[in-house]
N, C-alpha and C. Protein backbone atom coordinates (compact mmCIF):
# COMPACT_ATOMS: atom_id res chain seq x y z
N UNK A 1 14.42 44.78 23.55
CA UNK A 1 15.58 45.29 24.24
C UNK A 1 16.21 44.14 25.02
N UNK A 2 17.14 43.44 24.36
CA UNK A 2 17.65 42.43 24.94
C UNK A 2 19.20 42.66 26.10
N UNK A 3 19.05 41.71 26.81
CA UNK A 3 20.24 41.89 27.61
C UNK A 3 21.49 41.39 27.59
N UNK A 4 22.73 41.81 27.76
CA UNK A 4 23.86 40.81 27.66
C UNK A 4 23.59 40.91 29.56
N UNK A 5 24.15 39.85 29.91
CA UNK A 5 24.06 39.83 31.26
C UNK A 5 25.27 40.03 31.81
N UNK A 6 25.42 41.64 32.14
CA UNK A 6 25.85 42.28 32.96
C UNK A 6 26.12 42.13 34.33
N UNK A 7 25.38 41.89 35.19
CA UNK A 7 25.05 41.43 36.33
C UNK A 7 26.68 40.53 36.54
N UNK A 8 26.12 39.67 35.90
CA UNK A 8 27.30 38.37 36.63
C UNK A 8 28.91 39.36 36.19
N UNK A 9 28.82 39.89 35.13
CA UNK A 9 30.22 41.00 35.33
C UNK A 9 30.31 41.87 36.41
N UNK A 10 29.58 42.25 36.68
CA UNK A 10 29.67 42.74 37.99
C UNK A 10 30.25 41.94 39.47
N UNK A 11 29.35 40.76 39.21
CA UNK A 11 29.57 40.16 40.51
C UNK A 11 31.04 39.24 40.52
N UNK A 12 31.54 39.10 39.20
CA UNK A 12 32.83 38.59 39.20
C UNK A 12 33.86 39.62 39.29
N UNK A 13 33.52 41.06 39.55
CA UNK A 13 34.75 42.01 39.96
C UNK A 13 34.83 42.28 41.26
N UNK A 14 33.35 41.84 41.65
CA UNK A 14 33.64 41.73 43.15
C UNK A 14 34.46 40.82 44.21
N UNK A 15 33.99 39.57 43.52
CA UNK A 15 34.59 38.84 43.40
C UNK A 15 36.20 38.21 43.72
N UNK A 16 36.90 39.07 42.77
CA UNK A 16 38.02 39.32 42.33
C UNK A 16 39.00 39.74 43.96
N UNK A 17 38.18 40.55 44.61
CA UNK A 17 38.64 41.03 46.06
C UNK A 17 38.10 39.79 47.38
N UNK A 18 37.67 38.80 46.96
CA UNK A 18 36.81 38.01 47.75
C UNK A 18 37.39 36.49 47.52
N UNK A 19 38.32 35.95 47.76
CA UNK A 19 38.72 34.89 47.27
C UNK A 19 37.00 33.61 47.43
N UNK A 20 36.84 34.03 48.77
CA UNK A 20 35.48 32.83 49.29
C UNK A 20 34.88 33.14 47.80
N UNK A 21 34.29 33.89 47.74
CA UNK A 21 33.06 34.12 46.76
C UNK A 21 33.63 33.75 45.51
N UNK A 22 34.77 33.75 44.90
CA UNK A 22 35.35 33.83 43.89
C UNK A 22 35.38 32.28 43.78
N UNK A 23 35.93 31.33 44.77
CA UNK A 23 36.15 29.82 44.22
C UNK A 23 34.54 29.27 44.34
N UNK A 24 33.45 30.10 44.66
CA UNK A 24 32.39 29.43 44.52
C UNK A 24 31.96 29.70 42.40
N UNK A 25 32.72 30.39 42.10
CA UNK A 25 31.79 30.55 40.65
C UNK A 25 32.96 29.92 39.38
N UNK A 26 31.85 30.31 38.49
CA UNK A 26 33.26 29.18 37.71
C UNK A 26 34.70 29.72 37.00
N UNK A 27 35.23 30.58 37.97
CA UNK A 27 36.98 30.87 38.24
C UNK A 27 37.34 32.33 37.22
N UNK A 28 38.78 32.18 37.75
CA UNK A 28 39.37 33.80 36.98
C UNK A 28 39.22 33.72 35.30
N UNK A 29 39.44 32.78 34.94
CA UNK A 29 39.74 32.30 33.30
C UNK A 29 38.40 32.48 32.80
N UNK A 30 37.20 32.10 33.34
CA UNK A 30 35.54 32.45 32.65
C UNK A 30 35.51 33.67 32.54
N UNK A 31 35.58 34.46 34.08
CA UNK A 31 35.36 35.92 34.22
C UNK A 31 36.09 36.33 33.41
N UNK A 32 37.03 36.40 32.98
CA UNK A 32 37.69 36.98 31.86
C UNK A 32 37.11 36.70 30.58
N UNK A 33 36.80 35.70 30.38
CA UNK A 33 36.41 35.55 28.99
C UNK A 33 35.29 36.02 28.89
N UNK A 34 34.35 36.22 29.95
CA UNK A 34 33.34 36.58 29.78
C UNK A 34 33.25 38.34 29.83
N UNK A 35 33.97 38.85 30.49
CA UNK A 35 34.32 40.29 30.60
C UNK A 35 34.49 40.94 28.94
N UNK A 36 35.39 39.86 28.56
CA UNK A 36 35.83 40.14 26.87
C UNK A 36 34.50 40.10 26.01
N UNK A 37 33.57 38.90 26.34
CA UNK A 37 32.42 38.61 25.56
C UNK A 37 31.44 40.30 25.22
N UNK A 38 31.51 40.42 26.69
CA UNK A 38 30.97 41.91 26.97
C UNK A 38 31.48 43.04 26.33
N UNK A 39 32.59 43.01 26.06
CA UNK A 39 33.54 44.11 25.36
C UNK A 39 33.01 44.05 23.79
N UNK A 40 33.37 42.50 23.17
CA UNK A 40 33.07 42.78 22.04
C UNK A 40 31.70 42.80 21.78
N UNK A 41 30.80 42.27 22.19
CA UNK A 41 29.32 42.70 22.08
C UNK A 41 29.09 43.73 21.85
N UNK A 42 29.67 44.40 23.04
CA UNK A 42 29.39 45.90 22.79
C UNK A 42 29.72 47.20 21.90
N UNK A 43 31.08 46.53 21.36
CA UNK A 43 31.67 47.05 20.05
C UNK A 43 30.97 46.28 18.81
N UNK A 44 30.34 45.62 18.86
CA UNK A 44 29.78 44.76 17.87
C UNK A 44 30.21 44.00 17.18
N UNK A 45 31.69 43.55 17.54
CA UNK A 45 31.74 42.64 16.85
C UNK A 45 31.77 41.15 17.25
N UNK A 46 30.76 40.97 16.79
CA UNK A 46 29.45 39.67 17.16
C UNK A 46 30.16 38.20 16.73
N UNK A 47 31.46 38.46 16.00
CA UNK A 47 31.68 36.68 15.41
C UNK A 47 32.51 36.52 16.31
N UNK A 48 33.77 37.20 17.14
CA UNK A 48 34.63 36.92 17.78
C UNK A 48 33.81 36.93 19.29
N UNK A 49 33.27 37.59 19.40
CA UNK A 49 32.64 37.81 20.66
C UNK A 49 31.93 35.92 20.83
N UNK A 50 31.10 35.47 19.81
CA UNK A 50 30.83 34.24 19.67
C UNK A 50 31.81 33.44 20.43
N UNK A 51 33.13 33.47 19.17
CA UNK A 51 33.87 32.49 19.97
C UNK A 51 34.40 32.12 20.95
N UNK A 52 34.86 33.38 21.69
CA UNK A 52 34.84 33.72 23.12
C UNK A 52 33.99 33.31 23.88
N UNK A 53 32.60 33.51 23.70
CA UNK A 53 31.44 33.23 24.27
C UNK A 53 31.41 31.62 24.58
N UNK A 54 31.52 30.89 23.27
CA UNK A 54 32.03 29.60 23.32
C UNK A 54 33.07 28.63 24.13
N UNK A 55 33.77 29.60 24.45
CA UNK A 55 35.01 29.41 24.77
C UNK A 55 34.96 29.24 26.49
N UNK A 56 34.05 30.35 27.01
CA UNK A 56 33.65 30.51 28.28
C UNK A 56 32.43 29.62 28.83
N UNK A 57 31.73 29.19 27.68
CA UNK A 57 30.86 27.90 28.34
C UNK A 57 31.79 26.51 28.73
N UNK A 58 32.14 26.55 28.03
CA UNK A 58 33.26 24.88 28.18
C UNK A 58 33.74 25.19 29.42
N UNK A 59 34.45 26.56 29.91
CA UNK A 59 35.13 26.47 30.86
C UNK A 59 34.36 26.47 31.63
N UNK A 60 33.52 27.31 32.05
CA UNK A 60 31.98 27.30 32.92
C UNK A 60 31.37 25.86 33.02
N UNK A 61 31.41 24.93 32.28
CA UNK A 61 30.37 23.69 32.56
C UNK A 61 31.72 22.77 33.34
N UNK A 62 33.08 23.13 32.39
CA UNK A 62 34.11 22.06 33.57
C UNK A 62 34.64 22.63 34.79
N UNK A 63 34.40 23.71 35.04
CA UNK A 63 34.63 24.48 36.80
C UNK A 63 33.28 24.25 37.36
N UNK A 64 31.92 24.76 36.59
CA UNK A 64 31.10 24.59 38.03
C UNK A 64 29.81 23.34 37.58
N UNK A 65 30.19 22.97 36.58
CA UNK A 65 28.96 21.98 36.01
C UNK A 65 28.01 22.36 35.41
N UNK A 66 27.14 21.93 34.80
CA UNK A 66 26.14 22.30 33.81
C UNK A 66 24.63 23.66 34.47
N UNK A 67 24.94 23.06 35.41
CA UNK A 67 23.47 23.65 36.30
C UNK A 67 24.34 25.11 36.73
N UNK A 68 24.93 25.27 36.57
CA UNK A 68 25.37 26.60 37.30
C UNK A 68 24.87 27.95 37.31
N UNK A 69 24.54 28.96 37.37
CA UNK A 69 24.36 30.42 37.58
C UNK A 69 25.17 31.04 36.27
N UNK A 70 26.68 30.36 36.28
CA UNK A 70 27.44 31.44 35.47
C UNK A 70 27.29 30.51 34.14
N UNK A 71 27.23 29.45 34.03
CA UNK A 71 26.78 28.62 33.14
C UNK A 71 25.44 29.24 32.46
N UNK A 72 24.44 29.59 33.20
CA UNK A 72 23.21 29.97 32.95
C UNK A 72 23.46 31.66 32.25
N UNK A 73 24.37 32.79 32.42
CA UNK A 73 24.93 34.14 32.13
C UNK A 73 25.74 33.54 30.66
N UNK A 74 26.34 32.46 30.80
CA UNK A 74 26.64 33.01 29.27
C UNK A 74 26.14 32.02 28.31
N UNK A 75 25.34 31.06 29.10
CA UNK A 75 24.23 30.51 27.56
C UNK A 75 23.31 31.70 27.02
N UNK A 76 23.13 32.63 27.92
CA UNK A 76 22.36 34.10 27.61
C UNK A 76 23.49 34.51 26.41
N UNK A 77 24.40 35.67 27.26
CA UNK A 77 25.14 35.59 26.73
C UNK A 77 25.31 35.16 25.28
N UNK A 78 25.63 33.69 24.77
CA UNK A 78 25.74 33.07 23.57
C UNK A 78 24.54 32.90 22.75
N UNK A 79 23.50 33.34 23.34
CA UNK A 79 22.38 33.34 22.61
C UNK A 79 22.16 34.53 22.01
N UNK A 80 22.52 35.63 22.94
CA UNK A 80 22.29 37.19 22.82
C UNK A 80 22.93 37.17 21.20
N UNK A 81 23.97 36.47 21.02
CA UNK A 81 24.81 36.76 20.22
C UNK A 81 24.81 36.64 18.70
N UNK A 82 23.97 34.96 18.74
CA UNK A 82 23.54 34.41 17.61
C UNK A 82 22.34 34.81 17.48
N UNK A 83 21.72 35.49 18.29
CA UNK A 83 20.26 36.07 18.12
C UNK A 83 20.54 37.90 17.45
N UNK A 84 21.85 38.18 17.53
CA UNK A 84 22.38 39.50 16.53
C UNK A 84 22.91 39.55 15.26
N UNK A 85 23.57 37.77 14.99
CA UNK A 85 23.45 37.64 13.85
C UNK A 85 22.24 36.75 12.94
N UNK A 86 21.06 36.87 13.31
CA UNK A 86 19.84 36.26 12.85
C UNK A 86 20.18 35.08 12.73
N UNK A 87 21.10 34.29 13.75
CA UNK A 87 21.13 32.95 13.81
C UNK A 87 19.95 32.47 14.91
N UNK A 88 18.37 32.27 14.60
CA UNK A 88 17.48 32.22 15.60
C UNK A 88 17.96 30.80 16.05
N UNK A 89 17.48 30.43 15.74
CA UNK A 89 17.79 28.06 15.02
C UNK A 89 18.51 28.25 16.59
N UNK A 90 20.05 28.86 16.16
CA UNK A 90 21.01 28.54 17.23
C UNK A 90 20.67 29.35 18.81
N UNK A 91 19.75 30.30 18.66
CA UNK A 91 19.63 31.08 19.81
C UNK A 91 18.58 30.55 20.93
N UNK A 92 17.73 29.98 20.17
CA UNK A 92 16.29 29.65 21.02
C UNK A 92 16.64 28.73 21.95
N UNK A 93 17.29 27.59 22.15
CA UNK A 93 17.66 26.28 22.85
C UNK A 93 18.77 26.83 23.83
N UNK A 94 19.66 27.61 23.06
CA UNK A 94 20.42 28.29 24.34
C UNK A 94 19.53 29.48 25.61
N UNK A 95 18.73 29.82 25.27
CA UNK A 95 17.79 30.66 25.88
C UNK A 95 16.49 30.07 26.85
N UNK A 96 16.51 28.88 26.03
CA UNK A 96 15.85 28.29 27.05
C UNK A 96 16.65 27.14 27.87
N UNK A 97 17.54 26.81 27.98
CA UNK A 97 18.62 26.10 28.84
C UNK A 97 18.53 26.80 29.98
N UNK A 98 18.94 28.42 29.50
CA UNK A 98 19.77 29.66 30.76
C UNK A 98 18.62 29.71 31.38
N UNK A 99 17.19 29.53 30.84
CA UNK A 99 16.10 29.95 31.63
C UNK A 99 15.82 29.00 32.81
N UNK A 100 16.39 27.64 32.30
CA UNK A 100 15.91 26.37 32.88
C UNK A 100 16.89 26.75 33.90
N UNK A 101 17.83 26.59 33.94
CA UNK A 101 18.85 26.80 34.26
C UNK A 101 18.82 27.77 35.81
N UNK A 102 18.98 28.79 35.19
CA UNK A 102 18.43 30.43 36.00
C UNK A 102 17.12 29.86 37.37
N UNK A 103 16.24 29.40 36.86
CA UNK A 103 14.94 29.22 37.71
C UNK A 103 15.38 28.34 38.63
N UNK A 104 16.14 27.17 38.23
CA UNK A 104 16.45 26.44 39.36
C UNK A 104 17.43 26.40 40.04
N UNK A 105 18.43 26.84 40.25
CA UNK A 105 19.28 27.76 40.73
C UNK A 105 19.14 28.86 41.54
N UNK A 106 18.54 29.87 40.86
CA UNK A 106 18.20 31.14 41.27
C UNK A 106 16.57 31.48 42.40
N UNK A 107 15.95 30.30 41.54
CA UNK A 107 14.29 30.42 42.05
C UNK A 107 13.42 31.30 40.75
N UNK A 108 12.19 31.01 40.94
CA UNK A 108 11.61 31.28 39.70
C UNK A 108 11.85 33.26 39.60
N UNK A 109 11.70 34.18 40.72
CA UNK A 109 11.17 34.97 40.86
C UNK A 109 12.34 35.96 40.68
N UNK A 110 13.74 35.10 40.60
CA UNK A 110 14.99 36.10 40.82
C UNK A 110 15.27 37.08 39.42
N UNK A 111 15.57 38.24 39.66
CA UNK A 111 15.98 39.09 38.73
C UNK A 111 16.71 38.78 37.02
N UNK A 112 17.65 37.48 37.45
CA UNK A 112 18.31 37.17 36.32
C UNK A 112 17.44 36.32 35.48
N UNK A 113 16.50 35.57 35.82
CA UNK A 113 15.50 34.98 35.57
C UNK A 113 14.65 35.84 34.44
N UNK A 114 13.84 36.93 35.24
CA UNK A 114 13.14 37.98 34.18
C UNK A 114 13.66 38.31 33.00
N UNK A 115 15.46 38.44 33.12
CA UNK A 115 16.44 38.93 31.86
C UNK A 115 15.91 37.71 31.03
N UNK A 116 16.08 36.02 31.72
CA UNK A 116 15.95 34.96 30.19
C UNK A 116 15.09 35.03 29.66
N UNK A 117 13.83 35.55 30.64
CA UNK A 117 12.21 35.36 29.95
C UNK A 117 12.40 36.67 29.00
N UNK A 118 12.90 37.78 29.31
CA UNK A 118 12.68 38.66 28.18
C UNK A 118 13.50 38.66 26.95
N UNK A 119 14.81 38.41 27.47
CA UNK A 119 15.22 37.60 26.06
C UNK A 119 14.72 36.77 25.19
N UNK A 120 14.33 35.59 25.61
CA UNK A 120 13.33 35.03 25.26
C UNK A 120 12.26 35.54 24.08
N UNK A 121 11.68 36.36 24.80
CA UNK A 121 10.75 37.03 24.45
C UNK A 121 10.68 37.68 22.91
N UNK A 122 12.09 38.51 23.30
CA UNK A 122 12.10 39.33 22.11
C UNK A 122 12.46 38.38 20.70
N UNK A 123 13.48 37.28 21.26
CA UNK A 123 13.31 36.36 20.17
C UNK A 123 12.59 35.42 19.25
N UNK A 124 11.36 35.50 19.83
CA UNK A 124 10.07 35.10 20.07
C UNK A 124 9.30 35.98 18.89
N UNK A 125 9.55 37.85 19.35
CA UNK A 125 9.11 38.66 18.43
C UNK A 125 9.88 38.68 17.16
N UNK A 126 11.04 38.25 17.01
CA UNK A 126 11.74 38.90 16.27
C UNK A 126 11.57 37.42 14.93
N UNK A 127 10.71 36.37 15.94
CA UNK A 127 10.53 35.08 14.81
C UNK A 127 9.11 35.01 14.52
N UNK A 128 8.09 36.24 14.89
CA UNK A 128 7.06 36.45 14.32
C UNK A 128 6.38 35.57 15.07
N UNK A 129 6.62 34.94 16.57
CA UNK A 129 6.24 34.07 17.54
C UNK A 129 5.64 34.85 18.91
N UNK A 130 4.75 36.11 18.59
CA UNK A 130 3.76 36.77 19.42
C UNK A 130 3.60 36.42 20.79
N UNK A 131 2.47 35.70 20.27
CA UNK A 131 1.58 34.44 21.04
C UNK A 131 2.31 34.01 22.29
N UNK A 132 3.61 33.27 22.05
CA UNK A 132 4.75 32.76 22.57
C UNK A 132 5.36 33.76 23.84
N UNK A 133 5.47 35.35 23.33
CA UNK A 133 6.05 36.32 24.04
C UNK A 133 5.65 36.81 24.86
N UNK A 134 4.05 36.81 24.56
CA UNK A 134 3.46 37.44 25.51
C UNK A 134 3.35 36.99 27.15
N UNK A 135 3.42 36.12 27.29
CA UNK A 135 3.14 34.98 28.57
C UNK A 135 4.81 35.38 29.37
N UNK A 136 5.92 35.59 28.48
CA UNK A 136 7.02 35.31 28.91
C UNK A 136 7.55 36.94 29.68
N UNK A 137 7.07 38.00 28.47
CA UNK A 137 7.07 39.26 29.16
C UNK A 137 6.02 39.72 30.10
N UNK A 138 4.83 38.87 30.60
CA UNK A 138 4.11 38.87 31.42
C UNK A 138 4.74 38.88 32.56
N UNK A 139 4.98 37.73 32.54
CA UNK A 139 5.94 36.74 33.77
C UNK A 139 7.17 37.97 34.26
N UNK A 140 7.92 38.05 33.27
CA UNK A 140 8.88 39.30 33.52
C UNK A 140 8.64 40.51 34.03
N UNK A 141 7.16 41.12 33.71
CA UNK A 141 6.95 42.17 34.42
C UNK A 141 6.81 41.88 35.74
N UNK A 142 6.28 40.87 36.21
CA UNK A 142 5.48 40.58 37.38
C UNK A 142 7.03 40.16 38.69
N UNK A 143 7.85 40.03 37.95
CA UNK A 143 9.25 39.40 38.95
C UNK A 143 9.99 40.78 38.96
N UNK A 144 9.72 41.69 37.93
CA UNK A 144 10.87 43.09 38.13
C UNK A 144 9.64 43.76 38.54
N UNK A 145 8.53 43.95 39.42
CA UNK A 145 7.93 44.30 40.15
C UNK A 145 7.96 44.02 41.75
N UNK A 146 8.63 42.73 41.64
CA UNK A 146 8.49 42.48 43.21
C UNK A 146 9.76 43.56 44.04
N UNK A 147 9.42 43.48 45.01
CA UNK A 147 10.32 44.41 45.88
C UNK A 147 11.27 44.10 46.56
N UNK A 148 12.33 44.47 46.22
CA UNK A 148 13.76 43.50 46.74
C UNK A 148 14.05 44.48 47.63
C-alpha cells in the first residue's frame, strides 16, 4: 500500500493563506504541479502524471535546492509513479534519495520518513527483494507508533 504524498498537498494549501510559510517551500508553480501530479495519479493516468512529476522536481531543486522536504515529496511522488508502471530500475534510486533526503531534513523518526521506508518497502516486495523489506517496514512501524 504505497503512498503518493499527500501530506505536503496539504501543507501547501495552507500555505497558500500564509505568505511566511509559503516563501519557505519551493513556491506557487511546484504546489501546483504537484497538486496536478496528485490528480492524475489518482485518475491513473500514470504517463502524464510522470511528466508533471518531472516537471515539479526541476522546479523544486531550483527554488529550494536539492536537500529539501518538497524536493524529498515528489522524488516519492516520481517514484510512486514509475513504480505503477513496473518501471522498478527507475523507481528504486528515486526512493531512496526522498528517504535520504526526508531523514535529514525531517529527522529519522518523522512521519514522512515512515511513508519512504514503506514505499520502499513495497518496492522491495514487488522485486521479489523480501529480505530487503522487512528491516524497512520494521523501522516504519516503530516511527508511526511513536506518539505525536
Amino acid at each position: 500500500m504505497s503512498r503518493i504524498r499527500i501530506l505536503f498537498l496539504l501543507a501547501g494549501i495552507l500555505s497558500l493563506n500564509n505568505p511566511a510559510a509559503f516563501a519557505q517551500g519551493a513556491g506557487i508553480e511546484w504546489d501546483t504541479l504537484n497538486k496536478e501530479v496528485i490528480r492524475l495519479y489518482q485518475a491513473g493516468d500514470y504517463k502524464r502524471a510522470t511528466v508533471i512529476a518531472e516537471k515539479a522536481l526541476k522546479v523544486a531543486e531550483e527554488n529550494v535546492g536539492p536537500d529539501h522536504p518538497d524536493v524529498a515529496a515528489i522524488l516519492d511522488n516520481l517514484a510512486e509513479l514509475y513504480k505503477a508502471q513496473g518501471e522498478y530500475a527507475k523507481a528504486e534510486p528515486l526512493y531512496k534519495r526522498s528517504l535520504a533526503i526526508s531523514e535529514k531534513a525531517l529527522g529519522p523518526d518523522h512521519p514522512d520518513v515512515a511513508t519512504s521506508l514503506e514505499n520502499l518497502a513495497v518496492l522491495y516486495r514487488a522485486t521479489n527483494r523480501p529480505e530487503l523489506a522487512k528491516p524497512l517496514e520494521a523501522r516504519a512501524a516503530k516511527i508511526r507508533a511513536i506518539k505525536r
